[in-house]
C-alpha atoms as a PDB file:
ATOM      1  CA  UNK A   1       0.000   0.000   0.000  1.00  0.00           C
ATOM      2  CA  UNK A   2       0.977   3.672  -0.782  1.00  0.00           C
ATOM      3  CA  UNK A   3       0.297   6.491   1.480  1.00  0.00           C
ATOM      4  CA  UNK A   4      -0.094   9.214  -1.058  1.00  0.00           C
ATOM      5  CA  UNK A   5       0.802  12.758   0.887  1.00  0.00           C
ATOM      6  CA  UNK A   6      -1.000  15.245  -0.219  1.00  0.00           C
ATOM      7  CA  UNK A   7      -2.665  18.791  -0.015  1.00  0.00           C
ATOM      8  CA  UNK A   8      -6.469  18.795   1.280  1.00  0.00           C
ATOM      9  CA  UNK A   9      -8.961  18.287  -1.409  1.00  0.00           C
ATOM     10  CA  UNK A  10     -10.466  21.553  -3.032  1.00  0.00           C
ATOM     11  CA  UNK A  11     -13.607  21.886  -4.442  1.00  0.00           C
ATOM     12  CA  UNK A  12     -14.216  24.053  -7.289  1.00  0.00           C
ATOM     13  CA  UNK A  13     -17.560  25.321 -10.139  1.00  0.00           C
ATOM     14  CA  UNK A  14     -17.776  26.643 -12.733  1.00  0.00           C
ATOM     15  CA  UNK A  15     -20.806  26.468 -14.411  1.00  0.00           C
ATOM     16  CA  UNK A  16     -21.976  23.315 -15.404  1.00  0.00           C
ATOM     17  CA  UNK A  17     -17.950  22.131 -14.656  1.00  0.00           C
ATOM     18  CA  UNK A  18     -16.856  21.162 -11.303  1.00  0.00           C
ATOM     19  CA  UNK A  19     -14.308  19.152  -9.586  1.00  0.00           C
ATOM     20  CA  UNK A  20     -12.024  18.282  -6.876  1.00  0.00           C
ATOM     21  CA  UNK A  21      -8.252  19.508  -7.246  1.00  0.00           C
ATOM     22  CA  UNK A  22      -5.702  18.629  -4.773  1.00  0.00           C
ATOM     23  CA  UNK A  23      -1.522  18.730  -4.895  1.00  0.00           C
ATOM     24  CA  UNK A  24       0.559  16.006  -4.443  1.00  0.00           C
ATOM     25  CA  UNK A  25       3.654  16.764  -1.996  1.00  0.00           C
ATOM     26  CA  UNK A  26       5.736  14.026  -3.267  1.00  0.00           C
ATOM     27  CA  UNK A  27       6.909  12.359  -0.009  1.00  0.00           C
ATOM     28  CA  UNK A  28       4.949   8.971   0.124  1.00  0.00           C
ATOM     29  CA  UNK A  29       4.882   5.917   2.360  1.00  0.00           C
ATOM     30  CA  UNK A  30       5.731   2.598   1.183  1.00  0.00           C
ATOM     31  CA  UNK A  31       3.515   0.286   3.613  1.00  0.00           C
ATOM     32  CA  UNK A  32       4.002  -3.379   3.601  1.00  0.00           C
ATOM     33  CA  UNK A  33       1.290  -5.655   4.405  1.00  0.00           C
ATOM     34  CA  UNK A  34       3.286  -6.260   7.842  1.00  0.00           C
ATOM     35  CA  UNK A  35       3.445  -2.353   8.598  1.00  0.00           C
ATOM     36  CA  UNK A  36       6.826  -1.955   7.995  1.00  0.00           C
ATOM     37  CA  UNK A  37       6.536   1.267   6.056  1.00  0.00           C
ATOM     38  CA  UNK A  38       9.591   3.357   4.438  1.00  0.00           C
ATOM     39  CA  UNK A  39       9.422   7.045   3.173  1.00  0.00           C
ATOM     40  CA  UNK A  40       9.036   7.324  -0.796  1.00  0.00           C
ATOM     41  CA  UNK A  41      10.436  10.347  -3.153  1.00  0.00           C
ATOM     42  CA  UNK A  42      12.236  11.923  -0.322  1.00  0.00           C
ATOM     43  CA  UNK A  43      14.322  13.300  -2.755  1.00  0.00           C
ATOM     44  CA  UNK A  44      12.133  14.949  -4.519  1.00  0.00           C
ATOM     45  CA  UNK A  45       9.960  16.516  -1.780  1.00  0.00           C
ATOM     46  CA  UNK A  46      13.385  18.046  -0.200  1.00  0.00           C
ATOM     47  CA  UNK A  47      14.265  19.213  -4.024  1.00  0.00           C
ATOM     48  CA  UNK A  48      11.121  21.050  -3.923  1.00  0.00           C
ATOM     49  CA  UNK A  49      11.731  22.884  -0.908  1.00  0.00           C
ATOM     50  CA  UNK A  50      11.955  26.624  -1.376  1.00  0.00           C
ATOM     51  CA  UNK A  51      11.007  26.137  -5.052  1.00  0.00           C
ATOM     52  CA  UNK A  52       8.275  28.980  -5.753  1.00  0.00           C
ATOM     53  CA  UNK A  53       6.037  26.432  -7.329  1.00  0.00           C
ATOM     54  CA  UNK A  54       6.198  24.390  -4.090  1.00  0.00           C
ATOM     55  CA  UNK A  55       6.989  25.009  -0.264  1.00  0.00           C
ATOM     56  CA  UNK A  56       9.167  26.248   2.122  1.00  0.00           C
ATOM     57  CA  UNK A  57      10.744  25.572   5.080  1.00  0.00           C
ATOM     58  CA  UNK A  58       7.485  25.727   6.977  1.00  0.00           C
ATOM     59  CA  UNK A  59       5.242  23.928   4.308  1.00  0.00           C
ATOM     60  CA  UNK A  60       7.740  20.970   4.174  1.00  0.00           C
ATOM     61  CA  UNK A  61       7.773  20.965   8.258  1.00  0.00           C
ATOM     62  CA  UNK A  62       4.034  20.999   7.544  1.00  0.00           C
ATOM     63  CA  UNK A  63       4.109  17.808   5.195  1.00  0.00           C
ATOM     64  CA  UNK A  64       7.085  15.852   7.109  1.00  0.00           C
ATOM     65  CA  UNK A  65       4.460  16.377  10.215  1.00  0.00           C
ATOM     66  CA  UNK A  66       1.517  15.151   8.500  1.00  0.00           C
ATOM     67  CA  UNK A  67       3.990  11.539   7.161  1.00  0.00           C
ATOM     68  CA  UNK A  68       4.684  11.479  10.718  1.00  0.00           C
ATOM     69  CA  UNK A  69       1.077  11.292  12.227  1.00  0.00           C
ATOM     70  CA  UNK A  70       0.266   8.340   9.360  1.00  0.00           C
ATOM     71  CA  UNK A  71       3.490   6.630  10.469  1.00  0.00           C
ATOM     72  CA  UNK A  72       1.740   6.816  13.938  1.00  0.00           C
ATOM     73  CA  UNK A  73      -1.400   5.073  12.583  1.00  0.00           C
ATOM     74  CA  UNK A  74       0.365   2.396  10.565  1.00  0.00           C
ATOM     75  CA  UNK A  75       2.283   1.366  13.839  1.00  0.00           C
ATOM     76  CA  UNK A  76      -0.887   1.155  15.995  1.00  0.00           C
ATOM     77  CA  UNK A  77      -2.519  -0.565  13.535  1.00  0.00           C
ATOM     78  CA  UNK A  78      -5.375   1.998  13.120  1.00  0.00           C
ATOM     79  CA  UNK A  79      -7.858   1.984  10.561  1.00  0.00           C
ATOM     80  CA  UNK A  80      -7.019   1.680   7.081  1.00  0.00           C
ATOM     81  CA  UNK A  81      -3.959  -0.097   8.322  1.00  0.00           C
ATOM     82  CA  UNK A  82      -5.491  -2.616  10.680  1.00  0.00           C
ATOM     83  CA  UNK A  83      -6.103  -5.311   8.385  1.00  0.00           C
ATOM     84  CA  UNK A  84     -10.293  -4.709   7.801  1.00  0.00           C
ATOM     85  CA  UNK A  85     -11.017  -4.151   3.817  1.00  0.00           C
ATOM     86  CA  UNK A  86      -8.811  -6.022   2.187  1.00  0.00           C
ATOM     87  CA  UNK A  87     -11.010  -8.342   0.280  1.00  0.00           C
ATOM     88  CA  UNK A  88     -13.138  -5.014  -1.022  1.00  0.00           C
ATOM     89  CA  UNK A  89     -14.153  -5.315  -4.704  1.00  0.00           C
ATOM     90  CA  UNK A  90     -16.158  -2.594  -6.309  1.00  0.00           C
ATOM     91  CA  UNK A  91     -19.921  -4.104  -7.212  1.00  0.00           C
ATOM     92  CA  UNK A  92     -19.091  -4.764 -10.660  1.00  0.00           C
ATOM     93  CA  UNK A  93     -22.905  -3.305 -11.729  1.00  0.00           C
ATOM     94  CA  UNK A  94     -21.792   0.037 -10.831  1.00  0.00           C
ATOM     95  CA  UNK A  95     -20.816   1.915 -13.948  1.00  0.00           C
ATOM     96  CA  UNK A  96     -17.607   3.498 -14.817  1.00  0.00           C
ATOM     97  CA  UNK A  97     -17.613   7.068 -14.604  1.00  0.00           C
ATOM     98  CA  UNK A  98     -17.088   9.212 -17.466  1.00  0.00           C
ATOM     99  CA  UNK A  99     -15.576  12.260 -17.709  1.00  0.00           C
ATOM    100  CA  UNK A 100     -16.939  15.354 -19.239  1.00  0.00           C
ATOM    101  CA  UNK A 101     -16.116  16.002 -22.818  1.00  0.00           C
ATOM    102  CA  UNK A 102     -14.231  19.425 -21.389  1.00  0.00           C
ATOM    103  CA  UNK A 103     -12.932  21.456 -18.920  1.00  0.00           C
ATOM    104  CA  UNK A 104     -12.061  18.885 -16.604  1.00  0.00           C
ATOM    105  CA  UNK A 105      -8.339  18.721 -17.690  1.00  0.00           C
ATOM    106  CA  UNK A 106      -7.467  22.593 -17.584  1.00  0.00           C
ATOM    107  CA  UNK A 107      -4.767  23.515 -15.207  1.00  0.00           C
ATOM    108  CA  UNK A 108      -4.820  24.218 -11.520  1.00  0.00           C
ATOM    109  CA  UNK A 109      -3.922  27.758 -10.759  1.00  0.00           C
ATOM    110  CA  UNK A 110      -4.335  27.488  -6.670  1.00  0.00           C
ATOM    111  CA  UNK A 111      -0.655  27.514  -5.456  1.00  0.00           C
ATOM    112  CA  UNK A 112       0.350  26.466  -1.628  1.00  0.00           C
END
Protein backbone atom coordinates (compact mmCIF):
# COMPACT_ATOMS: atom_id res chain seq x y z
CA UNK A 1 0.00 0.00 0.00
CA UNK A 2 0.98 3.67 -0.78
CA UNK A 3 0.30 6.49 1.48
CA UNK A 4 -0.09 9.21 -1.06
CA UNK A 5 0.80 12.76 0.89
CA UNK A 6 -1.00 15.25 -0.22
CA UNK A 7 -2.67 18.79 -0.01
CA UNK A 8 -6.47 18.79 1.28
CA UNK A 9 -8.96 18.29 -1.41
CA UNK A 10 -10.47 21.55 -3.03
CA UNK A 11 -13.61 21.89 -4.44
CA UNK A 12 -14.22 24.05 -7.29
CA UNK A 13 -17.56 25.32 -10.14
CA UNK A 14 -17.78 26.64 -12.73
CA UNK A 15 -20.81 26.47 -14.41
CA UNK A 16 -21.98 23.32 -15.40
CA UNK A 17 -17.95 22.13 -14.66
CA UNK A 18 -16.86 21.16 -11.30
CA UNK A 19 -14.31 19.15 -9.59
CA UNK A 20 -12.02 18.28 -6.88
CA UNK A 21 -8.25 19.51 -7.25
CA UNK A 22 -5.70 18.63 -4.77
CA UNK A 23 -1.52 18.73 -4.90
CA UNK A 24 0.56 16.01 -4.44
CA UNK A 25 3.65 16.76 -2.00
CA UNK A 26 5.74 14.03 -3.27
CA UNK A 27 6.91 12.36 -0.01
CA UNK A 28 4.95 8.97 0.12
CA UNK A 29 4.88 5.92 2.36
CA UNK A 30 5.73 2.60 1.18
CA UNK A 31 3.52 0.29 3.61
CA UNK A 32 4.00 -3.38 3.60
CA UNK A 33 1.29 -5.65 4.40
CA UNK A 34 3.29 -6.26 7.84
CA UNK A 35 3.44 -2.35 8.60
CA UNK A 36 6.83 -1.95 7.99
CA UNK A 37 6.54 1.27 6.06
CA UNK A 38 9.59 3.36 4.44
CA UNK A 39 9.42 7.05 3.17
CA UNK A 40 9.04 7.32 -0.80
CA UNK A 41 10.44 10.35 -3.15
CA UNK A 42 12.24 11.92 -0.32
CA UNK A 43 14.32 13.30 -2.76
CA UNK A 44 12.13 14.95 -4.52
CA UNK A 45 9.96 16.52 -1.78
CA UNK A 46 13.38 18.05 -0.20
CA UNK A 47 14.27 19.21 -4.02
CA UNK A 48 11.12 21.05 -3.92
CA UNK A 49 11.73 22.88 -0.91
CA UNK A 50 11.96 26.62 -1.38
CA UNK A 51 11.01 26.14 -5.05
CA UNK A 52 8.27 28.98 -5.75
CA UNK A 53 6.04 26.43 -7.33
CA UNK A 54 6.20 24.39 -4.09
CA UNK A 55 6.99 25.01 -0.26
CA UNK A 56 9.17 26.25 2.12
CA UNK A 57 10.74 25.57 5.08
CA UNK A 58 7.49 25.73 6.98
CA UNK A 59 5.24 23.93 4.31
CA UNK A 60 7.74 20.97 4.17
CA UNK A 61 7.77 20.97 8.26
CA UNK A 62 4.03 21.00 7.54
CA UNK A 63 4.11 17.81 5.20
CA UNK A 64 7.09 15.85 7.11
CA UNK A 65 4.46 16.38 10.21
CA UNK A 66 1.52 15.15 8.50
CA UNK A 67 3.99 11.54 7.16
CA UNK A 68 4.68 11.48 10.72
CA UNK A 69 1.08 11.29 12.23
CA UNK A 70 0.27 8.34 9.36
CA UNK A 71 3.49 6.63 10.47
CA UNK A 72 1.74 6.82 13.94
CA UNK A 73 -1.40 5.07 12.58
CA UNK A 74 0.37 2.40 10.56
CA UNK A 75 2.28 1.37 13.84
CA UNK A 76 -0.89 1.16 15.99
CA UNK A 77 -2.52 -0.57 13.53
CA UNK A 78 -5.38 2.00 13.12
CA UNK A 79 -7.86 1.98 10.56
CA UNK A 80 -7.02 1.68 7.08
CA UNK A 81 -3.96 -0.10 8.32
CA UNK A 82 -5.49 -2.62 10.68
CA UNK A 83 -6.10 -5.31 8.39
CA UNK A 84 -10.29 -4.71 7.80
CA UNK A 85 -11.02 -4.15 3.82
CA UNK A 86 -8.81 -6.02 2.19
CA UNK A 87 -11.01 -8.34 0.28
CA UNK A 88 -13.14 -5.01 -1.02
CA UNK A 89 -14.15 -5.31 -4.70
CA UNK A 90 -16.16 -2.59 -6.31
CA UNK A 91 -19.92 -4.10 -7.21
CA UNK A 92 -19.09 -4.76 -10.66
CA UNK A 93 -22.91 -3.31 -11.73
CA UNK A 94 -21.79 0.04 -10.83
CA UNK A 95 -20.82 1.92 -13.95
CA UNK A 96 -17.61 3.50 -14.82
CA UNK A 97 -17.61 7.07 -14.60
CA UNK A 98 -17.09 9.21 -17.47
CA UNK A 99 -15.58 12.26 -17.71
CA UNK A 100 -16.94 15.35 -19.24
CA UNK A 101 -16.12 16.00 -22.82
CA UNK A 102 -14.23 19.43 -21.39
CA UNK A 103 -12.93 21.46 -18.92
CA UNK A 104 -12.06 18.89 -16.60
CA UNK A 105 -8.34 18.72 -17.69
CA UNK A 106 -7.47 22.59 -17.58
CA UNK A 107 -4.77 23.52 -15.21
CA UNK A 108 -4.82 24.22 -11.52
CA UNK A 109 -3.92 27.76 -10.76
CA UNK A 110 -4.33 27.49 -6.67
CA UNK A 111 -0.66 27.51 -5.46
CA UNK A 112 0.35 26.47 -1.63
Amino acid sequence: MNVNLEAPPARWRDGDLAGVDTFDHALDIVVSPDRTWRWKDEGEYQERIGHPAYWGEDGAKEIRAEGERVVADIQAGAFPFDGTWLDFRPDPTWPTPELPAAGWDRPWSRRL
